[in-house]
N, C-alpha and C. Protein backbone atom coordinates (compact mmCIF):
# COMPACT_ATOMS: atom_id res chain seq x y z
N UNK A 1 -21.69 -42.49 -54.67
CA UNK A 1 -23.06 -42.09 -54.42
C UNK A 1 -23.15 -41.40 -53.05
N UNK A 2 -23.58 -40.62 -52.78
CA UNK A 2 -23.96 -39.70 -51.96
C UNK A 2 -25.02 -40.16 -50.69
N UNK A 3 -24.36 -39.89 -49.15
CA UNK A 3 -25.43 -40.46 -48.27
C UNK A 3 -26.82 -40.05 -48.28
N UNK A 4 -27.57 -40.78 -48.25
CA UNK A 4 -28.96 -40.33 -47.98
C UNK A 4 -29.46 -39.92 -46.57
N UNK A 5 -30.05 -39.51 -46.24
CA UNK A 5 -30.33 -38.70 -45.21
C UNK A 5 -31.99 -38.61 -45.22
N UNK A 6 -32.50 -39.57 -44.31
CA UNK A 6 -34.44 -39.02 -43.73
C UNK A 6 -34.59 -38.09 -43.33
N UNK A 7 -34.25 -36.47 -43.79
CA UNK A 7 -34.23 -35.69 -42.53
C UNK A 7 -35.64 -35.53 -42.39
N UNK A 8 -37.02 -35.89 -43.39
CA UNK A 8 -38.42 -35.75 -42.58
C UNK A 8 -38.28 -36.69 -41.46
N UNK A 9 -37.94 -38.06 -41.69
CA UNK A 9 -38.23 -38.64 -40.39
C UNK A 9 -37.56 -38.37 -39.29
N UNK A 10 -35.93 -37.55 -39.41
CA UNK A 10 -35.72 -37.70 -37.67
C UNK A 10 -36.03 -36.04 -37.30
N UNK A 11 -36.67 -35.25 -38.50
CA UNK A 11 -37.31 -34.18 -37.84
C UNK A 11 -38.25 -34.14 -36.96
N UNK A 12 -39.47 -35.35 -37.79
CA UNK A 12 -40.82 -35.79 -36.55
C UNK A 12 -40.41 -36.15 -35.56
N UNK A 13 -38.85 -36.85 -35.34
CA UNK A 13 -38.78 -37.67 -34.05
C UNK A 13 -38.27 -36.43 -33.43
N UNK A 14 -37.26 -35.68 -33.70
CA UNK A 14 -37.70 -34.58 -32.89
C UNK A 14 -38.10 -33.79 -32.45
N UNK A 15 -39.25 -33.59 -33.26
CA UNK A 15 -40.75 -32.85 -32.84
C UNK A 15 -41.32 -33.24 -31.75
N UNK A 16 -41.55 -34.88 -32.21
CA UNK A 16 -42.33 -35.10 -31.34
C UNK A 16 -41.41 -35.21 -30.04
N UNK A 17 -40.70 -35.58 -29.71
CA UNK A 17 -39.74 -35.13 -28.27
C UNK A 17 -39.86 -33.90 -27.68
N UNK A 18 -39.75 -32.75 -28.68
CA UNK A 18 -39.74 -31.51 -28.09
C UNK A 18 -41.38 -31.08 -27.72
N UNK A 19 -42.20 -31.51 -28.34
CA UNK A 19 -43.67 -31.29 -27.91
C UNK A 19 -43.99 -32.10 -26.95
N UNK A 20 -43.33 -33.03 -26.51
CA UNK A 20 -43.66 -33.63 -25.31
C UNK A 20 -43.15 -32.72 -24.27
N UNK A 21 -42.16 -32.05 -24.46
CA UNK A 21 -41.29 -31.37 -23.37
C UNK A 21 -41.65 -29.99 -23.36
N UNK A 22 -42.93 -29.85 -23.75
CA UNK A 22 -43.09 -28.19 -24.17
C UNK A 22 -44.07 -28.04 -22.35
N UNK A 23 -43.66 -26.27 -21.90
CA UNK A 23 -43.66 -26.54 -20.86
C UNK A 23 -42.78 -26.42 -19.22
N UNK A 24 -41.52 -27.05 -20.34
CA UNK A 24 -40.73 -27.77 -19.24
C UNK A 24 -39.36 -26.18 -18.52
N UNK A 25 -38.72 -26.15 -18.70
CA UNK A 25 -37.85 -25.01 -17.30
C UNK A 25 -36.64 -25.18 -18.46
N UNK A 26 -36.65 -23.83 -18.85
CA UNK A 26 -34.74 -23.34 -19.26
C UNK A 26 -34.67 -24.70 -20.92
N UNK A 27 -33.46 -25.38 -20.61
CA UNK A 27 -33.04 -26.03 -21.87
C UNK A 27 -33.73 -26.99 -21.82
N UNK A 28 -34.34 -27.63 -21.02
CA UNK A 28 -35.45 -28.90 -21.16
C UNK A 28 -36.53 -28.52 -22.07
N UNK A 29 -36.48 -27.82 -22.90
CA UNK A 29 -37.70 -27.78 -23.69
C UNK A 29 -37.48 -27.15 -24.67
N UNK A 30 -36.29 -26.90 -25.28
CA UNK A 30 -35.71 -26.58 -26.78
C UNK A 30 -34.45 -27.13 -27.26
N UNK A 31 -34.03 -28.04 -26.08
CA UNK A 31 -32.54 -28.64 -26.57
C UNK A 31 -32.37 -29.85 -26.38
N UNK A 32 -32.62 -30.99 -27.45
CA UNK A 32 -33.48 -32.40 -27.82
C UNK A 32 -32.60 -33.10 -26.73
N UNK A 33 -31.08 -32.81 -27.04
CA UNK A 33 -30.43 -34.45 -25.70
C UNK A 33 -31.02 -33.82 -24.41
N UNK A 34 -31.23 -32.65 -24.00
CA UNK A 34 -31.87 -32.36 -22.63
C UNK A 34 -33.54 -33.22 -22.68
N UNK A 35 -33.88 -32.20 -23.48
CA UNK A 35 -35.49 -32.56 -23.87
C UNK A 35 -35.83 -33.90 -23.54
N UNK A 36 -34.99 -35.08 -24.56
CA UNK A 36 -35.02 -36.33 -24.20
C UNK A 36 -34.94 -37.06 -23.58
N UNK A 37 -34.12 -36.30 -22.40
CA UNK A 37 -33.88 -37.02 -21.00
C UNK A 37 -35.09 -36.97 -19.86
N UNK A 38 -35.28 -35.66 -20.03
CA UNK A 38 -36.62 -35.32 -19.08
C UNK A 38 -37.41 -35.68 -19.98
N UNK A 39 -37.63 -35.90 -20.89
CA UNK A 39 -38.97 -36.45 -21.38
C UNK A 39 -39.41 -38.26 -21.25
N UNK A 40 -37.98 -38.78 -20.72
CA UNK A 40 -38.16 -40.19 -20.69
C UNK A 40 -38.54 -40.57 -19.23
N UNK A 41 -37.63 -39.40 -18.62
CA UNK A 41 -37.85 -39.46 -17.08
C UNK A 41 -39.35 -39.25 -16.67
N UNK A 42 -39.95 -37.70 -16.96
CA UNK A 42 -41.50 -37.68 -16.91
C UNK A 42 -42.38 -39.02 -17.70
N UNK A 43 -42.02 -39.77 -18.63
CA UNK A 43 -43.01 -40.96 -18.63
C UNK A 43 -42.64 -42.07 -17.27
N UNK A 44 -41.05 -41.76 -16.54
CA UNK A 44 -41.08 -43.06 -15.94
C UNK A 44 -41.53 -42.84 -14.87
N UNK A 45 -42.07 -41.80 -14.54
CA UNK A 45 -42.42 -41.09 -13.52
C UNK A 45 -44.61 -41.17 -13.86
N UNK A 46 -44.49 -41.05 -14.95
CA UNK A 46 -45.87 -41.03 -14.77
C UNK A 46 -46.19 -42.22 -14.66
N UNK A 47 -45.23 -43.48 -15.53
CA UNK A 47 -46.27 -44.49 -15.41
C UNK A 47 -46.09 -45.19 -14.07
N UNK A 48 -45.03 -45.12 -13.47
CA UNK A 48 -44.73 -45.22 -11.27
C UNK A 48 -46.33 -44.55 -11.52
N UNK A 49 -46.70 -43.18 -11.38
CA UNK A 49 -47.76 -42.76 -10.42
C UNK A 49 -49.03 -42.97 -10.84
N UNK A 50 -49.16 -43.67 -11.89
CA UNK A 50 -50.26 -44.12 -12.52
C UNK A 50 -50.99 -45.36 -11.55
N UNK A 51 -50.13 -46.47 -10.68
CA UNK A 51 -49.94 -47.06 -9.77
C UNK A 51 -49.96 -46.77 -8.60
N UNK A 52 -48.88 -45.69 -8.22
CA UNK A 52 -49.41 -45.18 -6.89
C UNK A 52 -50.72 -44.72 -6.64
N UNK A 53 -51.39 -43.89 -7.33
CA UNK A 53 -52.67 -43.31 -7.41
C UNK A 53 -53.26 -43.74 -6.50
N UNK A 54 -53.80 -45.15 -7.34
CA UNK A 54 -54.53 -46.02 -6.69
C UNK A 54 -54.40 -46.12 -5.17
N UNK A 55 -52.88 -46.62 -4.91
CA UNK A 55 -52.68 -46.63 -3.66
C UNK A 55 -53.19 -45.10 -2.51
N UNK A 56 -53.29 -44.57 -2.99
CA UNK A 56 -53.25 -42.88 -2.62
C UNK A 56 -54.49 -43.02 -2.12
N UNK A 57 -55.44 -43.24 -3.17
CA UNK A 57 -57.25 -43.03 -3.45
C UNK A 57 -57.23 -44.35 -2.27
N UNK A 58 -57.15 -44.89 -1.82
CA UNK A 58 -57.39 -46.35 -1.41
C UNK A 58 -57.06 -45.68 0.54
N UNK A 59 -56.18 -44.93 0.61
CA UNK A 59 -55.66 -44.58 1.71
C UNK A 59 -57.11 -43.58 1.89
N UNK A 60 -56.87 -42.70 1.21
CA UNK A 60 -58.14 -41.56 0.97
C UNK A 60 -58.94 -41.98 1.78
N UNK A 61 -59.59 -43.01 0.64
CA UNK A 61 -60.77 -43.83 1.26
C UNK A 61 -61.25 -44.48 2.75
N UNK A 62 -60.64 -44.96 3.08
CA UNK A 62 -59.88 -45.87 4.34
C UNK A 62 -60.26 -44.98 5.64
N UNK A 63 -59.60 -43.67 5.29
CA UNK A 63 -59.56 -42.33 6.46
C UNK A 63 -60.66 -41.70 6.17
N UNK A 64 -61.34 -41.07 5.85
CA UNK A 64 -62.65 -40.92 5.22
C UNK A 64 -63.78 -42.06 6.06
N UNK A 65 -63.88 -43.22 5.57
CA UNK A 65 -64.83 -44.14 6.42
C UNK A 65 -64.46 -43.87 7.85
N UNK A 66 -63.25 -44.04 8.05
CA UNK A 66 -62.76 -44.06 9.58
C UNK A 66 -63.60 -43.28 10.17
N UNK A 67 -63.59 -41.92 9.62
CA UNK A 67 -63.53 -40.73 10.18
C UNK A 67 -65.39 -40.78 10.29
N UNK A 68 -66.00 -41.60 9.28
CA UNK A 68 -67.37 -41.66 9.46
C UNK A 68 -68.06 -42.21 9.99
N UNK A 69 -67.26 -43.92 10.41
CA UNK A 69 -68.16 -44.26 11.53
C UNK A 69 -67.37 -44.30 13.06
N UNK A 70 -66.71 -43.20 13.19
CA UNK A 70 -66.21 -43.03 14.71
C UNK A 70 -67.39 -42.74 15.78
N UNK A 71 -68.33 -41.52 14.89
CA UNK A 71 -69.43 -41.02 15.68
C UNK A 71 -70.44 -41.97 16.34
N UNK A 72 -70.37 -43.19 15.35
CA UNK A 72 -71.11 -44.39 15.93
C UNK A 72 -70.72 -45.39 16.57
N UNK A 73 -69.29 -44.87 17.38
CA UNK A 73 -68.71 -46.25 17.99
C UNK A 73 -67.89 -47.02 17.41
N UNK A 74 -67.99 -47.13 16.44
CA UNK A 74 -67.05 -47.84 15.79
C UNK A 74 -65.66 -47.70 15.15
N UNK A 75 -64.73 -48.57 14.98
CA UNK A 75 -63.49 -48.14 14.23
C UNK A 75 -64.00 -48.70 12.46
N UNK A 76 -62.46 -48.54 12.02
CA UNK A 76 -63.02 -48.47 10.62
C UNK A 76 -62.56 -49.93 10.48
N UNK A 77 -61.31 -50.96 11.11
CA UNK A 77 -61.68 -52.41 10.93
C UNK A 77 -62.72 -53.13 11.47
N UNK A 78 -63.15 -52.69 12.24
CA UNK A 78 -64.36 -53.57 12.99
C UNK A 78 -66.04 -53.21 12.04
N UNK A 79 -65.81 -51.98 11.55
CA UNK A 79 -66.96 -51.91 10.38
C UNK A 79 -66.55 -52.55 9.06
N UNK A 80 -65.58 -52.66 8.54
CA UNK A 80 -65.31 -53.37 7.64
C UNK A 80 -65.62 -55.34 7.63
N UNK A 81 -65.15 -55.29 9.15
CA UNK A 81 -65.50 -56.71 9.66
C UNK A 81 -67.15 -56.97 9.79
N UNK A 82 -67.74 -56.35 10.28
CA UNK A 82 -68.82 -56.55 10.47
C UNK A 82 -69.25 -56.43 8.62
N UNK A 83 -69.48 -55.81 7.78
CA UNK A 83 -69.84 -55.45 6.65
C UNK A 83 -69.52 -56.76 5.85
N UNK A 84 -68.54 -57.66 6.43
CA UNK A 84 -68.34 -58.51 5.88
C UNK A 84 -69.15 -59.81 5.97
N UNK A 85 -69.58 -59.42 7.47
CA UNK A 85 -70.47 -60.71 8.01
C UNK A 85 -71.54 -60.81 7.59
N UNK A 86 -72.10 -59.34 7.59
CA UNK A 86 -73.32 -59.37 6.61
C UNK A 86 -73.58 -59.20 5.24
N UNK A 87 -72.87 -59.72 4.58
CA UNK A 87 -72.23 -59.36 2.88
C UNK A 87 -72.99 -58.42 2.55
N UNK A 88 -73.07 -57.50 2.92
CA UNK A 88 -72.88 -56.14 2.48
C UNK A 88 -71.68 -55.57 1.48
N UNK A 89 -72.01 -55.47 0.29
CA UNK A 89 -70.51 -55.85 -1.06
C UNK A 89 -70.51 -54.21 -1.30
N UNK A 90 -70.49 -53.12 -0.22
CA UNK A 90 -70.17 -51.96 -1.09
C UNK A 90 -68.78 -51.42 -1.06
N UNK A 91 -67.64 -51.25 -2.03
CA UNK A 91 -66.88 -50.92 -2.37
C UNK A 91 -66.05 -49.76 -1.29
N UNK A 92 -65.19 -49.41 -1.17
CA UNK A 92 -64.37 -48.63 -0.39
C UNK A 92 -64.66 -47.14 -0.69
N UNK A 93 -64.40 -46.44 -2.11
CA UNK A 93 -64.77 -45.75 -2.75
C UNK A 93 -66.39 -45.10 -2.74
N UNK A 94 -67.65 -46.29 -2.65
CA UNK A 94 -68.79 -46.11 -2.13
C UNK A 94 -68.98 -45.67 -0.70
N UNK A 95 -68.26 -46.07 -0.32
CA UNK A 95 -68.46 -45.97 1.23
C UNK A 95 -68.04 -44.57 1.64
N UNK A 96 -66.70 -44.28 1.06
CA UNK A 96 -66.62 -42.70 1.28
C UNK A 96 -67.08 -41.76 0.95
N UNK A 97 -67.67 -42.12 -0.27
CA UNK A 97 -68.53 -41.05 -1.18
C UNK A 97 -69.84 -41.18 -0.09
N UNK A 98 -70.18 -42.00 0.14
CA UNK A 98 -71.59 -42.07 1.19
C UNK A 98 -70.90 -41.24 2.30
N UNK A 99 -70.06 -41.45 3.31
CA UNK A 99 -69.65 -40.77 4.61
C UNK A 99 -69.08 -39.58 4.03
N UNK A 100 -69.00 -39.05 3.19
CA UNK A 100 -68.78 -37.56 2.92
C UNK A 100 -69.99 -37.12 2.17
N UNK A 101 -70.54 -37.52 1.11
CA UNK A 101 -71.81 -36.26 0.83
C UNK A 101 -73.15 -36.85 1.00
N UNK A 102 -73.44 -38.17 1.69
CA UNK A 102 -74.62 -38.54 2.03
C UNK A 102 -75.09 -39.09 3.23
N UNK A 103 -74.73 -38.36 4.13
CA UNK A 103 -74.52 -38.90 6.06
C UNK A 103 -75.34 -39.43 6.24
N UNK A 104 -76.79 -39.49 5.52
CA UNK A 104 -78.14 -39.97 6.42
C UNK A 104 -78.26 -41.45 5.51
N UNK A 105 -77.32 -41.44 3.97
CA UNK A 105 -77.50 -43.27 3.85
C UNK A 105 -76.31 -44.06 4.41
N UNK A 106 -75.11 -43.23 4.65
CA UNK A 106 -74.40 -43.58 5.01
C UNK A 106 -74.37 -44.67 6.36
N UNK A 107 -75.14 -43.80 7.52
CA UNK A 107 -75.79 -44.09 8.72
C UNK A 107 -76.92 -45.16 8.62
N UNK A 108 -77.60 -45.16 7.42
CA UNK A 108 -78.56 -46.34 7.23
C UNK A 108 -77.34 -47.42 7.38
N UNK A 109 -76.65 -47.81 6.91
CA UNK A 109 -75.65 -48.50 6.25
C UNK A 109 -75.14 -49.45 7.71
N UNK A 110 -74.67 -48.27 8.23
CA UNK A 110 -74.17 -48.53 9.82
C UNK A 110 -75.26 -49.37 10.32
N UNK A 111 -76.37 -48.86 10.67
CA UNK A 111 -77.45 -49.04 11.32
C UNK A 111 -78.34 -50.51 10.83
N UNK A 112 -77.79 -50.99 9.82
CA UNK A 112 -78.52 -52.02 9.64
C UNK A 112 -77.07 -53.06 9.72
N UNK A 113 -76.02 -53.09 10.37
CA UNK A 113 -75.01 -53.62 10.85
C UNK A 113 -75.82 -54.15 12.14
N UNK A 114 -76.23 -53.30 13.05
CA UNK A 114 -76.43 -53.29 14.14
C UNK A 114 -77.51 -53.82 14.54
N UNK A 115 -78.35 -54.28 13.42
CA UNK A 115 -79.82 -54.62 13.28
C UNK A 115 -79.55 -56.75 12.90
């Protein structure tokens, strides 16, 4: 008896490999053992920076406030400290979005620290 052979199924599997890799520079994106390699590498790579991100946005953030309440004297741990004393619960992310496109609630913010 004669081997059988899926060739629909390991055609999809290499479809779908090569459409992941579509895109990609020279033989990475028409020649499957290449294809497959960079295509495993770009997920291990995305899902690392899927993680870093965060870390990234968080730094963002951080320098951003800094940079917003310097004008008022302050550093950005000692406003964080204080924000704490007065549970004031707004988010890191809030806070920058306020010290970059809303200076005058931003400054409320400050200002009732000080109050």
């Amino acid at each position: 008896m004669p081997r059988s052979v899926n060739s629909v199924a390991s055609k999809e599997r290499r479809k779908k490999i090569l459409k992941r890799a579509k895109g990609q520079f020279g033989r990475r994106k028409n020649v499957l053992t290449v294809a497959k390699n960079s295509v495993e590498k770009g997920l291990g790579y995305a899902y690392r920076d899927r993680r870093t991100k965060k870390r990234t946005f968080r730094g963002l953030w951080i320098t951003r406030i800094n940079a917003g309440v310097r004008p008022y004297g302050l550093s950005y741990s000692v406003f964080i400290g204080k924000l704490a004393e007065s549970n004031i619960t707004l988010n890191r992310k809030t806070l920058a979005d306020l010290a970059m496109n809303h200076p005058e609630a931003f400054k409320a913010v400050v200002e009732s620290l000080n109050s």
